[in-house]
Protein backbone atom coordinates (compact mmCIF):
# COMPACT_ATOMS: atom_id res chain seq x y z
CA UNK A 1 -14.36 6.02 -23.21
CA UNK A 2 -13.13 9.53 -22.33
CA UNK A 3 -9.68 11.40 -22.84
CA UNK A 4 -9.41 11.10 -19.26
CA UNK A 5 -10.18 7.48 -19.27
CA UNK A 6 -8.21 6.14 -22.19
CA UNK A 7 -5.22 8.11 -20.38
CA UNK A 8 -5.90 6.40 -17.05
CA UNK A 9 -5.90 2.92 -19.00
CA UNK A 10 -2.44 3.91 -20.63
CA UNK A 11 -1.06 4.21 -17.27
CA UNK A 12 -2.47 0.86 -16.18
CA UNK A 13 -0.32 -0.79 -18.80
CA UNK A 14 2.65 1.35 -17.99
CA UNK A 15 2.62 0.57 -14.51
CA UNK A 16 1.80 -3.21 -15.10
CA UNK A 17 4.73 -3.81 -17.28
CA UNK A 18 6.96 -2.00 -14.95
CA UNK A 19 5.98 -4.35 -11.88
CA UNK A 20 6.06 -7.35 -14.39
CA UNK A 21 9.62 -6.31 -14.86
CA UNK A 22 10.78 -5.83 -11.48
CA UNK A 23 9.23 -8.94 -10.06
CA UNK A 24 11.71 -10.39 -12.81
CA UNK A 25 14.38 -8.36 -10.70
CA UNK A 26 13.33 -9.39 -7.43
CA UNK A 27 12.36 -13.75 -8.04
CA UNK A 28 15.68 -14.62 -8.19
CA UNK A 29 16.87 -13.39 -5.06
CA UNK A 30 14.09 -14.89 -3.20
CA UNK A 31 15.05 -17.44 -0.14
CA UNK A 32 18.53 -17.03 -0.81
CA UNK A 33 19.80 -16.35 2.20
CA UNK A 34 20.29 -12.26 0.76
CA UNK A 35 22.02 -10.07 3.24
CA UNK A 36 20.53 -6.86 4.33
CA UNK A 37 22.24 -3.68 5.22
CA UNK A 38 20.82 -1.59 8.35
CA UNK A 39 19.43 2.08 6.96
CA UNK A 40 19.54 5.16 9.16
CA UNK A 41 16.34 4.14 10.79
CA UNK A 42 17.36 0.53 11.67
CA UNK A 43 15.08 -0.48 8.87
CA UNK A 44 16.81 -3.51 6.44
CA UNK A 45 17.45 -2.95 3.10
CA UNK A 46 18.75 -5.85 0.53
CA UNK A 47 19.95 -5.66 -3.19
CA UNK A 48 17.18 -6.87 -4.28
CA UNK A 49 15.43 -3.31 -3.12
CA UNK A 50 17.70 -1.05 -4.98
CA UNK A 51 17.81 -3.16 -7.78
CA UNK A 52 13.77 -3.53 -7.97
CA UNK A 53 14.04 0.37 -7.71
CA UNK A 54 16.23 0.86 -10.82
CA UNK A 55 14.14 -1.14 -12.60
CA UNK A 56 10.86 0.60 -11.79
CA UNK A 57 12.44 4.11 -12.15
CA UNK A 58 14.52 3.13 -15.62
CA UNK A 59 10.65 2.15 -17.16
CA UNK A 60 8.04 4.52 -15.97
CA UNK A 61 11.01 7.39 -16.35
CA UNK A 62 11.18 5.94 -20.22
CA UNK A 63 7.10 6.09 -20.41
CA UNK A 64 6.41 8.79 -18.55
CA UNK A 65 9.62 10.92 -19.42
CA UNK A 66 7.92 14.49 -17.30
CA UNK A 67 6.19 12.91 -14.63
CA UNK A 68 8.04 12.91 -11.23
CA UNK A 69 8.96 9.80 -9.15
CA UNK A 70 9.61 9.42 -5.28
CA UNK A 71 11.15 6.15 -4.07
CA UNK A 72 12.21 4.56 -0.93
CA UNK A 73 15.81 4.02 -2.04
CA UNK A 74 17.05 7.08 -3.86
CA UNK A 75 16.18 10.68 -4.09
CA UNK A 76 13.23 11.80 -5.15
CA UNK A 77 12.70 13.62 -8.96
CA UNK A 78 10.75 16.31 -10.26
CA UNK A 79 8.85 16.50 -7.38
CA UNK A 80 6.54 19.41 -8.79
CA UNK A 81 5.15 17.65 -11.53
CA UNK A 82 1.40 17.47 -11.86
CA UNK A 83 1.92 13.65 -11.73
CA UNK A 84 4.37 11.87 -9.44
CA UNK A 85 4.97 7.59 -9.35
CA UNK A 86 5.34 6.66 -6.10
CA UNK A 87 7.84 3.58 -5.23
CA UNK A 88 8.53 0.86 -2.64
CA UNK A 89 10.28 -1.64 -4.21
CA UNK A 90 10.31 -4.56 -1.68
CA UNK A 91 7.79 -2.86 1.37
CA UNK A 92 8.14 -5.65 4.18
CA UNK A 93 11.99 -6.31 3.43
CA UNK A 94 11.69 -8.20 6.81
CA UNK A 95 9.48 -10.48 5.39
CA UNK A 96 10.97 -11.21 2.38
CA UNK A 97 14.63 -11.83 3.79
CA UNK A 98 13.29 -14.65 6.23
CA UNK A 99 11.29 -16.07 2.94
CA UNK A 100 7.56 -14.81 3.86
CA UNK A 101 5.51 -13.97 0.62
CA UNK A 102 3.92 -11.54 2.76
CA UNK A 103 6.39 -8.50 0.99
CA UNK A 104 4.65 -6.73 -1.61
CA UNK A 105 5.97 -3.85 -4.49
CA UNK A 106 3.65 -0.66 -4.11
CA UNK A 107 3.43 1.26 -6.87
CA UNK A 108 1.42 4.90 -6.31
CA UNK A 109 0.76 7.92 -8.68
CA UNK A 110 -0.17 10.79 -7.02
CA UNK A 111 -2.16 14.17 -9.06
CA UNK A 112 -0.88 17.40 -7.37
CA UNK A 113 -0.15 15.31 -4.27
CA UNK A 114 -3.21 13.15 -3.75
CA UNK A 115 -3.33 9.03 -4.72
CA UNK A 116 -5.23 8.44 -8.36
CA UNK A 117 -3.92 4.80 -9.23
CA UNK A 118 -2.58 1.99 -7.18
CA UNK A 119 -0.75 -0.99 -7.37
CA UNK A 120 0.02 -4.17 -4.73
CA UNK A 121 1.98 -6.46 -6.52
CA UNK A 122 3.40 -9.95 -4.77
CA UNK A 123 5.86 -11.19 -7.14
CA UNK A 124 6.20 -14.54 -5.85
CA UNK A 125 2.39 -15.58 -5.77
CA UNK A 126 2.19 -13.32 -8.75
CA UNK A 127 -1.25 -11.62 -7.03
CA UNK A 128 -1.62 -7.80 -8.29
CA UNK A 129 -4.00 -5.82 -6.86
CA UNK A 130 -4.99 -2.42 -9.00
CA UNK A 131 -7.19 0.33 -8.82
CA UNK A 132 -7.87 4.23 -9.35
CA UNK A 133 -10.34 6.91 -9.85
CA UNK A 134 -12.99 5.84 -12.02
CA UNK A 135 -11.04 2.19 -12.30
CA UNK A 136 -13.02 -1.09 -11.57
CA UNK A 137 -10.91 -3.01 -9.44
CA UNK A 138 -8.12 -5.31 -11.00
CA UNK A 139 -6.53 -8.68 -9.82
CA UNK A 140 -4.56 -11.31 -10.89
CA UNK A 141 -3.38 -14.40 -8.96
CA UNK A 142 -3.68 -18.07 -9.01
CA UNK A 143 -5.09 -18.11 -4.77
CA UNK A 144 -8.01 -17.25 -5.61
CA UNK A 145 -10.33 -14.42 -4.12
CA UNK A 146 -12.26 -12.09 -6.24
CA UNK A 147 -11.93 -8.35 -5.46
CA UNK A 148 -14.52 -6.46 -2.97
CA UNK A 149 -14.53 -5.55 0.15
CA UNK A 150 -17.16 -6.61 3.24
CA UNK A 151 -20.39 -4.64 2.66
CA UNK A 152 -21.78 -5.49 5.54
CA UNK A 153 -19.42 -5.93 8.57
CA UNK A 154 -20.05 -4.02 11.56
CA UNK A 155 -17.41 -3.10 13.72
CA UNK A 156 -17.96 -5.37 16.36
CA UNK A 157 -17.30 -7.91 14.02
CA UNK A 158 -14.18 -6.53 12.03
CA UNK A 159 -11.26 -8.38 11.47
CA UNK A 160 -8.48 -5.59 12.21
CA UNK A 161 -4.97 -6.17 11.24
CA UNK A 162 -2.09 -3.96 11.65
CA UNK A 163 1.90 -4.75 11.16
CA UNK A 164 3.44 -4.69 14.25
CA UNK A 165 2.48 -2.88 17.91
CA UNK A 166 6.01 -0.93 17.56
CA UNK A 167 4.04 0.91 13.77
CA UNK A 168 2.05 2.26 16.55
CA UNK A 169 4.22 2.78 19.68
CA UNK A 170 6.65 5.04 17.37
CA UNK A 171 3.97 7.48 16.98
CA UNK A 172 3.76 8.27 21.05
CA UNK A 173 1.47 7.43 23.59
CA UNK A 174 -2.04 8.87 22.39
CA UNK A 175 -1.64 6.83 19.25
CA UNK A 176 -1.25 3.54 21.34
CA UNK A 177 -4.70 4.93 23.48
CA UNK A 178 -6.07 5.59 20.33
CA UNK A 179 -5.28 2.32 18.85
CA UNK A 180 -6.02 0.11 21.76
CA UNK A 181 -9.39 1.77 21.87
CA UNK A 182 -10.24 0.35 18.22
CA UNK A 183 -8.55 -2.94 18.90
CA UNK A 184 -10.71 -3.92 21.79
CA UNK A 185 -14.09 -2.69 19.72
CA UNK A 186 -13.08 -4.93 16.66
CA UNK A 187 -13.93 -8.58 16.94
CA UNK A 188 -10.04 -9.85 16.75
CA UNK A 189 -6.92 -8.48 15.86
CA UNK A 190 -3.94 -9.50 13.78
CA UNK A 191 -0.36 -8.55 13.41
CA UNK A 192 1.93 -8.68 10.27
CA UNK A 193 1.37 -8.62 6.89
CA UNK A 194 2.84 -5.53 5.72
CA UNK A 195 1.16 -4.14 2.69
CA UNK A 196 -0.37 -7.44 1.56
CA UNK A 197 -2.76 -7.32 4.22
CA UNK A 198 -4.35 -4.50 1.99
CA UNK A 199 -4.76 -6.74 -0.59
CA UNK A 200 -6.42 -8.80 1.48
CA UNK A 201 -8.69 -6.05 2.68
CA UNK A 202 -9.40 -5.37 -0.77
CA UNK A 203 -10.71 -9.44 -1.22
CA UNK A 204 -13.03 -9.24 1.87
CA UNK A 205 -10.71 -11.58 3.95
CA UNK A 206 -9.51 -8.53 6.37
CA UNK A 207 -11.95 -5.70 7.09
CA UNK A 208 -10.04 -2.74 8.45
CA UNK A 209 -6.57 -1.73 8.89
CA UNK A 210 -5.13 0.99 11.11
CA UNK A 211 -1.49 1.85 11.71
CA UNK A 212 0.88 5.03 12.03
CA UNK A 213 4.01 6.41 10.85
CA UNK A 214 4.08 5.31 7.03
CA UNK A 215 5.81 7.60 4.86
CA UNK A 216 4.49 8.31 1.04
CA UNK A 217 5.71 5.17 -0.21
CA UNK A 218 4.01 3.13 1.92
CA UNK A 219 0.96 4.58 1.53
CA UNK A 220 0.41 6.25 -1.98
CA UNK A 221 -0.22 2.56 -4.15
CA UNK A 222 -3.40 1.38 -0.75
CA UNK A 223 -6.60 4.24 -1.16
CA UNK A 224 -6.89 3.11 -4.52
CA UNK A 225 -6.65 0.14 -4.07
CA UNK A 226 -9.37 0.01 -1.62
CA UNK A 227 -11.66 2.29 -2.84
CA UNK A 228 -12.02 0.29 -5.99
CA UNK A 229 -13.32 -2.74 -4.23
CA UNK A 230 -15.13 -0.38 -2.56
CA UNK A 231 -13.64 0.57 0.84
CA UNK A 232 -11.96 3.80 2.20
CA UNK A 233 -9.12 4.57 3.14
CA UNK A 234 -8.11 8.40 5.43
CA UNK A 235 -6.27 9.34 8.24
CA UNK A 236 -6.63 8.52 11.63
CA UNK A 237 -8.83 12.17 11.66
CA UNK A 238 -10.95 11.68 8.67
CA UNK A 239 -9.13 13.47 6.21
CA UNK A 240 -7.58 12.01 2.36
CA UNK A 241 -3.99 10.63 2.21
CA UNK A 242 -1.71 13.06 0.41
CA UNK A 243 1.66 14.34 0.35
CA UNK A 244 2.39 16.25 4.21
CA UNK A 245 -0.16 13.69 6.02
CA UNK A 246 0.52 12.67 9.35
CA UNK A 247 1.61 9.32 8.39
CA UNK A 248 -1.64 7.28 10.23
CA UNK A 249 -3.69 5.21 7.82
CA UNK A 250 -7.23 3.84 8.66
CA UNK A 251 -8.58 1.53 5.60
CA UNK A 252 -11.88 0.19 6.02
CA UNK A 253 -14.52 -2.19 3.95
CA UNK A 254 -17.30 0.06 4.28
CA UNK A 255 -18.36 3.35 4.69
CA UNK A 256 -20.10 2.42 7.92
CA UNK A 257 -17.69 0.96 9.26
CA UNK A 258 -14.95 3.49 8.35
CA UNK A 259 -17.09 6.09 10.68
CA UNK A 260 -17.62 3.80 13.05
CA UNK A 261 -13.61 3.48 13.74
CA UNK A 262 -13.43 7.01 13.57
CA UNK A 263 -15.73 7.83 15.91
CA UNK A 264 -13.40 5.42 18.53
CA UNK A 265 -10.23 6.72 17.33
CA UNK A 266 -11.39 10.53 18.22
CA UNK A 267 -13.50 10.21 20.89
């Protein structure tokens, strides 16, 4: 094992006991009938978020003391750093205030900008999904699934999945051409899931997801994820996630594939 891969596995175990302690945060609050507070953007926010924030921040600040961290619920810190943690505490805070286990914590770390480890962690079904450059892909959950995407699977077969139409509709008119184009190509399409879907992806039960308008934290912990288990995961154009994307996410199970939804997204 290398410098560079002894150093990747340290972070592993940083960033696992960090989600192991704020899925310790976020359990109890779970179908409780938690109130939520309306952000800026309409978006809800509960306790539980902040609170699964502080938690995540207070630990990877203590074990990574000069690496910088963005979150969803506070301001970001040391933004410059070579190495930045990437937070969403609770992403699908819809979900998990009408008791769906379909919430997930992300957990990103970005290298000058661009995704190099990823978590999906679902703290009530205790499933974590984990991956990075030069990482095998990691999961733990009692469902079942085993982690690797759909080899195989064509487009006109693809199981597409994206949260909600209004993702889309927020990012204007092209973007819902765009999108409608790739929905009626793929063999069905489904709507929710948040960032679990990913996960999903990532155990061949989903085969490609496209949506718009996701901001760091949504998107930071999914490319490596899925390119573990061997997807990929770019913009709507082709090009890597990283910090001053567009916000538009296509994740695919196969390289195929991937260029095949491309090809209808740009046409």
């Amino acid at each position: 094992m290398n410098s560079r891969e002894a150093g990747m596995q340290d972070l592993i175990a940083i960033a696992n006991a960090a989600l192991d302690a704020s899925g310790a945060v976020i359990r109890p609050y779970f179908r409780t009938g938690l109130g939520a507070d309306d952000k800026s953007d309409e978006s809800p926010v509960t306790a539980a978020d902040r609170m699964a924030e502080e938690s995540l921040r207070t630990a990877l600040a203590k074990a990574t003391p000069d690496f910088g961290i963005i979150g969803e619920e506070f301001p970001a810190h040391n933004t410059k750093a070579r190495f930045v943690w990437v937070i969403d505490p609770i992403d699908g805070t819809r979900a998990f205030i009408t008791g769906r286990t379909s919430f997930t914590t992300l957990l990103g770390l970005l290298e000058d900008g661009e995704p190099v480890l990823g978590f999906i962690d679902q703290p009530i079904t205790r499933e974590r999904w984990g991956g990075g450059r030069g990482v095998k892909p990691l999961f733990t959950g009692g469902l079942g699934g085993k982690p690797g995407t759909r080899q195989g699977v064509k487009l006109g077969g693809a199981e597409l999945s994206a949260t909600s139409p209004e993702m889309i509709a927020g990012a204007g008119p092209e973007a819902v051409m765009r999108f409608d184009r790739l929905k009626h190509a793929a063999k069905r399409i489904y709507w929710g899931g948040d960032a679990y879907s990913y996960g999903l992806l990532a155990l061949g039960q989903i085969d490609l997801i496209a949506e718009h308008d996701l901001k760091p934290w949504d998107w930071a912990a999914l490319g490596p994820v899925i390119e573990s288990a061997g997807g990929v995961v770019t913009d709507w154009s082709g090009a890597p996630l990283k910090l001053g994307c567009d916000g538009s996410v296509l994740a695919s199970a196969n390289r195929a594939l991937h260029d095949e939804a491309l090809e209808i997204l740009n046409k």
